[in-house]
Protein backbone atom coordinates (compact mmCIF):
# COMPACT_ATOMS: atom_id res chain seq x y z
CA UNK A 1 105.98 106.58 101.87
CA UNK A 2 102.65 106.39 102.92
CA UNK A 3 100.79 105.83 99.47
CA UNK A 4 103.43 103.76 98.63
CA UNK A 5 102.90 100.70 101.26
CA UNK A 6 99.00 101.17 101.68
CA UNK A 7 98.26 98.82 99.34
CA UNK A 8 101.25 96.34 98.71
CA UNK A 9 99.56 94.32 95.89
CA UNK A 10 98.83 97.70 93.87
CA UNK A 11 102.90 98.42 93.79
CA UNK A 12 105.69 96.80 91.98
CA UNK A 13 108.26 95.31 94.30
CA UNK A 14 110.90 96.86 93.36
CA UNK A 15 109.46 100.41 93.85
CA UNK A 16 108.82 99.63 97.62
CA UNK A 17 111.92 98.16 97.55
CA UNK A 18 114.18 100.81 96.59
CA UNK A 19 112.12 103.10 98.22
CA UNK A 20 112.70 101.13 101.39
CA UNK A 21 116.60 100.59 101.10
CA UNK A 22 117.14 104.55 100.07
CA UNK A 23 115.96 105.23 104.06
CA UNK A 24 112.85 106.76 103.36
CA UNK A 25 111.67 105.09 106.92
CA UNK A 26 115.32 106.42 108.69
CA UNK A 27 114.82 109.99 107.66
CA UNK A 28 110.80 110.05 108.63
CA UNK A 29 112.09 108.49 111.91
CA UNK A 30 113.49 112.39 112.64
CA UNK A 31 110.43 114.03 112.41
CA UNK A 32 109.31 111.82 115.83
CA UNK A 33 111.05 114.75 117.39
CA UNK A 34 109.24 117.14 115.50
CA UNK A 35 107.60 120.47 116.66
CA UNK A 36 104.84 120.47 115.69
CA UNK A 37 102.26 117.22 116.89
CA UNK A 38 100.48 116.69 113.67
CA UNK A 39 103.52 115.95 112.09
CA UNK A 40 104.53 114.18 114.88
CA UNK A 41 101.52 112.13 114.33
CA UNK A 42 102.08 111.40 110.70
CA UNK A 43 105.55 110.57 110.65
CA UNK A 44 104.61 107.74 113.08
CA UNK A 45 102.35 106.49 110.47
CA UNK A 46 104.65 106.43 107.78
CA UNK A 47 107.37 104.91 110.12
CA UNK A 48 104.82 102.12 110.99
CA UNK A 49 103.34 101.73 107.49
CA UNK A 50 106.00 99.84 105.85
CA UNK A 51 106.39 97.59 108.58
CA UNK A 52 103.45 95.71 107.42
CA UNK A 53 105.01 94.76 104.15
CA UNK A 54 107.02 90.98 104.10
CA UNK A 55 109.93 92.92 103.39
CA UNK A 56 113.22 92.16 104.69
CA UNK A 57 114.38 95.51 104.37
CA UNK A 58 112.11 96.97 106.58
CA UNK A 59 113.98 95.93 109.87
CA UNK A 60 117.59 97.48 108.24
CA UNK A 61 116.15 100.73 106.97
CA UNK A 62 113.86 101.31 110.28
CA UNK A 63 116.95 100.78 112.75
CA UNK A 64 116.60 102.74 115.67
CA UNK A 65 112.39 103.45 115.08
CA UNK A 66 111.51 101.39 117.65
CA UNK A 67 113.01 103.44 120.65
CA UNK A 68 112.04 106.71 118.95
CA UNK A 69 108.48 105.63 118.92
CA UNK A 70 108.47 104.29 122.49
CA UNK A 71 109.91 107.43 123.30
CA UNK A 72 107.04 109.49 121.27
CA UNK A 73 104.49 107.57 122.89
CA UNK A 74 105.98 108.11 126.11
CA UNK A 75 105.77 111.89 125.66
CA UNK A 76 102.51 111.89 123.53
CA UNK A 77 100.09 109.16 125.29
CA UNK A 78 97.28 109.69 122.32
CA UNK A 79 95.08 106.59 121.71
CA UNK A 80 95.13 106.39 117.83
CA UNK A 81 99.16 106.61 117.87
CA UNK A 82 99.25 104.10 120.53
CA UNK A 83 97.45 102.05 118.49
CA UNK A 84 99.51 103.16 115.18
CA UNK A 85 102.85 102.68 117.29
CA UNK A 86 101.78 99.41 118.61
CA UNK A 87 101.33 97.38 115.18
CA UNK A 88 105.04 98.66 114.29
CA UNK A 89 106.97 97.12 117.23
CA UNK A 90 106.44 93.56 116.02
CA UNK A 91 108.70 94.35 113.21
CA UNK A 92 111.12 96.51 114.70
CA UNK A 93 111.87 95.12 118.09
CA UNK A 94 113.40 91.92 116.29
CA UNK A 95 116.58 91.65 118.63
CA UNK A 96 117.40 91.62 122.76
CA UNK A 97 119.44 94.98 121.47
CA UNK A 98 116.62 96.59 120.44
CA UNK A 99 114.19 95.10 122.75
CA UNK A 100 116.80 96.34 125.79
CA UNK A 101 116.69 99.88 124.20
CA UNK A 102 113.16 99.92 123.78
CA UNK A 103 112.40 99.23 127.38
CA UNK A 104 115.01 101.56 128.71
CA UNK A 105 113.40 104.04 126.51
CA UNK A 106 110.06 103.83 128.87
CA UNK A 107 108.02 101.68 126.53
CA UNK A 108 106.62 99.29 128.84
CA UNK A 109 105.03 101.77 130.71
CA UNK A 110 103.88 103.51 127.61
CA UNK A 111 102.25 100.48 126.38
CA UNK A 112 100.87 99.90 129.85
CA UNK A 113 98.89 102.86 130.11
CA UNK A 114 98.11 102.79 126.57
CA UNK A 115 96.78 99.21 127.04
CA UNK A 116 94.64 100.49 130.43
CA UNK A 117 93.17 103.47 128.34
CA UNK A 118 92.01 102.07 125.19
CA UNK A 119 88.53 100.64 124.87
CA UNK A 120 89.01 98.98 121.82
CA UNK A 121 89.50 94.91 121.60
CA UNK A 122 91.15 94.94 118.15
CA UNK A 123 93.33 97.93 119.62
CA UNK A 124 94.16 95.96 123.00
CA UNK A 125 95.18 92.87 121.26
CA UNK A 126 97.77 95.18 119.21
CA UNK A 127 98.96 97.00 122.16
CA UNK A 128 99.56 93.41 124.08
CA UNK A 129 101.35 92.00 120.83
CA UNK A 130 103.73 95.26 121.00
CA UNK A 131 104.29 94.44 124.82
CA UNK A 132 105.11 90.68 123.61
CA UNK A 133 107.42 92.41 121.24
CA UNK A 134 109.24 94.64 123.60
CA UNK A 135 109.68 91.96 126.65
CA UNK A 136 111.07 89.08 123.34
CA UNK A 137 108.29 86.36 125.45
CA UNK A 138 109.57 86.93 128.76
CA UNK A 139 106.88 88.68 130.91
CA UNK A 140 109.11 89.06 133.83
CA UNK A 141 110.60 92.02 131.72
CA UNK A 142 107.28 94.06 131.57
CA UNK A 143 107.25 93.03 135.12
CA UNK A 144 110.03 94.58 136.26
CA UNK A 145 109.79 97.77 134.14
CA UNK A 146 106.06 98.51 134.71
CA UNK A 147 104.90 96.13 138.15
CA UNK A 148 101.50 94.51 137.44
CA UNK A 149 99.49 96.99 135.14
CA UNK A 150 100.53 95.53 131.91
CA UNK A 151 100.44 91.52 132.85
CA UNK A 152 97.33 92.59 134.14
CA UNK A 153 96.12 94.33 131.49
CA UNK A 154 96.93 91.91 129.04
CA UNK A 155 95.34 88.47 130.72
CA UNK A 156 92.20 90.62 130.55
CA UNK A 157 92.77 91.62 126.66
CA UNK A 158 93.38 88.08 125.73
CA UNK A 159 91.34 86.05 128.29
CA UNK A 160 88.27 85.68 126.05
CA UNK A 161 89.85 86.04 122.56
CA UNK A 162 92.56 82.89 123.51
CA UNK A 163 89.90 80.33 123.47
CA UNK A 164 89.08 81.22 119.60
CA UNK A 165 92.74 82.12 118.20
CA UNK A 166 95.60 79.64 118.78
CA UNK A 167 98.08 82.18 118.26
CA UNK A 168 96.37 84.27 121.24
CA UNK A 169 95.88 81.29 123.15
CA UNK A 170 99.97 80.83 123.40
CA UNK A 171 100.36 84.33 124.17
CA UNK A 172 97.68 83.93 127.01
CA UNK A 173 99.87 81.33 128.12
CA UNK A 174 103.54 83.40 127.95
CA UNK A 175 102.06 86.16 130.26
CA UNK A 176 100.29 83.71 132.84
CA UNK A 177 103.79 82.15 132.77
CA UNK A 178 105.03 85.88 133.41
CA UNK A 179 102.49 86.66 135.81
CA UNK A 180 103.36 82.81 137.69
CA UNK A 181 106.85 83.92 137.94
CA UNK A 182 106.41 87.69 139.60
CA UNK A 183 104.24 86.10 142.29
CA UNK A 184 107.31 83.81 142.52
CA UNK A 185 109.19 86.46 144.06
CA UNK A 186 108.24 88.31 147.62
CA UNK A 187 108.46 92.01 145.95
CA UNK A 188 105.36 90.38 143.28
CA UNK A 189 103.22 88.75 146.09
CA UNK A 190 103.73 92.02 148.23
CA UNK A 191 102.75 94.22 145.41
CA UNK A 192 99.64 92.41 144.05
CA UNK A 193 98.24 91.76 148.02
CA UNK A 194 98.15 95.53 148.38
CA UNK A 195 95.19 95.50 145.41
CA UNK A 196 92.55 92.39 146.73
CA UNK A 197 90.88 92.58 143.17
CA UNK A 198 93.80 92.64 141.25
CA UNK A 199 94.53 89.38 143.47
CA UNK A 200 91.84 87.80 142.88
CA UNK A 201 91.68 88.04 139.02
CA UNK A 202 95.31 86.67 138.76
CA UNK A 203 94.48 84.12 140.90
CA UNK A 204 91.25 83.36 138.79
CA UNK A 205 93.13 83.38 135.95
CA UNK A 206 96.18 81.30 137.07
CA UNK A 207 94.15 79.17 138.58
CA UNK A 208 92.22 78.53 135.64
CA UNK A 209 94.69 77.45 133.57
């Protein structure tokens, strides 16, 4: 599955195709729950691999991958599968159904840390687009299943890379507007006050905008 969708342009489209629609990406999604880590590890890859193909049979034939990697990343917090795990959930978490399952599944957190332990731009931007993915837009969501570490985390992934995207620049946007609403609420201003630099960098950032 994995040579297959490395290079798209190098395959016919009908091999992917059928590959795709037999459940190659279903039956790799078992071996999340395998023994053994490095196969753990590689069957994450191939799970995420074809979701970088424009092909509508991805989402149909990868049905339930998104909650068993959230749930693999939840148990196995390693960098390079965050990152691998991350660029999937675009494509998978296509629904409020799978979003919802996702979330219950511990991903927000997952991502969270993930997003607080990587040193990586390129990586961070990933992990923030998977958090977009998993919350459908609404930042409240990530709020509410992981406080302040991941709005947090992601106005400081995007705050210098918005003003040179427009496609980062909206999503800077969507989690200030996340970030606006939680300090709407008492629980949100209580919570941030405790941390007087985490304050102040919302407040910079809100306030900059």
């Amino acid at each position: 599955l994995l040579n297959v969708t490395r290079d798209a342009s190098a395959v016919p489209p009908h091999c992917a195709g059928e590959m795709l629609a037999a459940g190659a990406p279903a039956a790799v999604v078992g071996l999340l729950a395998h023994a053994d880590a490095d196969i753990r590890a590689i069957a994450a890859a191939a799970v995420a691999s074809p979701c970088q193909l424009p092909h509508p049979v991805v989402r149909r034939a990868s049905a339930g991958a998104g909650v068993a990697l959230m749930r693999l990343l939840v148990h196995t917090p390693d960098p390079t599968m965050a990152r691998t795990i991350a660029s999937a959930m675009p494509a998978l978490l296509i629904d409020e159904q799978s979003r919802a399952a996702a979330r219950d599944a511990g991903g927000a957190v997952a991502l969270s840390g993930a997003l607080g332990a990587s040193t990586d731009p390129d990586a961070r931007l990933t992990i923030v687009c998977a958090l977009a993915a998993l919350v459908g837009g609404d930042w409240r969501a990530a709020y509410k299943a992981a406080g302040w570490p991941p709005i947090i985390g992601s106005l400081q992934a995007l705050q210098h890379v918005a003003t040179q995207r427009a496609d980062m620049l909206e999503a800077y946007y969507a989690v200030a507007r996340g970030a606006a609403a939680a300090l709407s609420e008492s629980d949100g201003r209580d919570s941030l006050a405790a941390d007087s630099r985490a304050l102040n960098f919302v407040c910079t950032s809100l306030w900059a905008l």
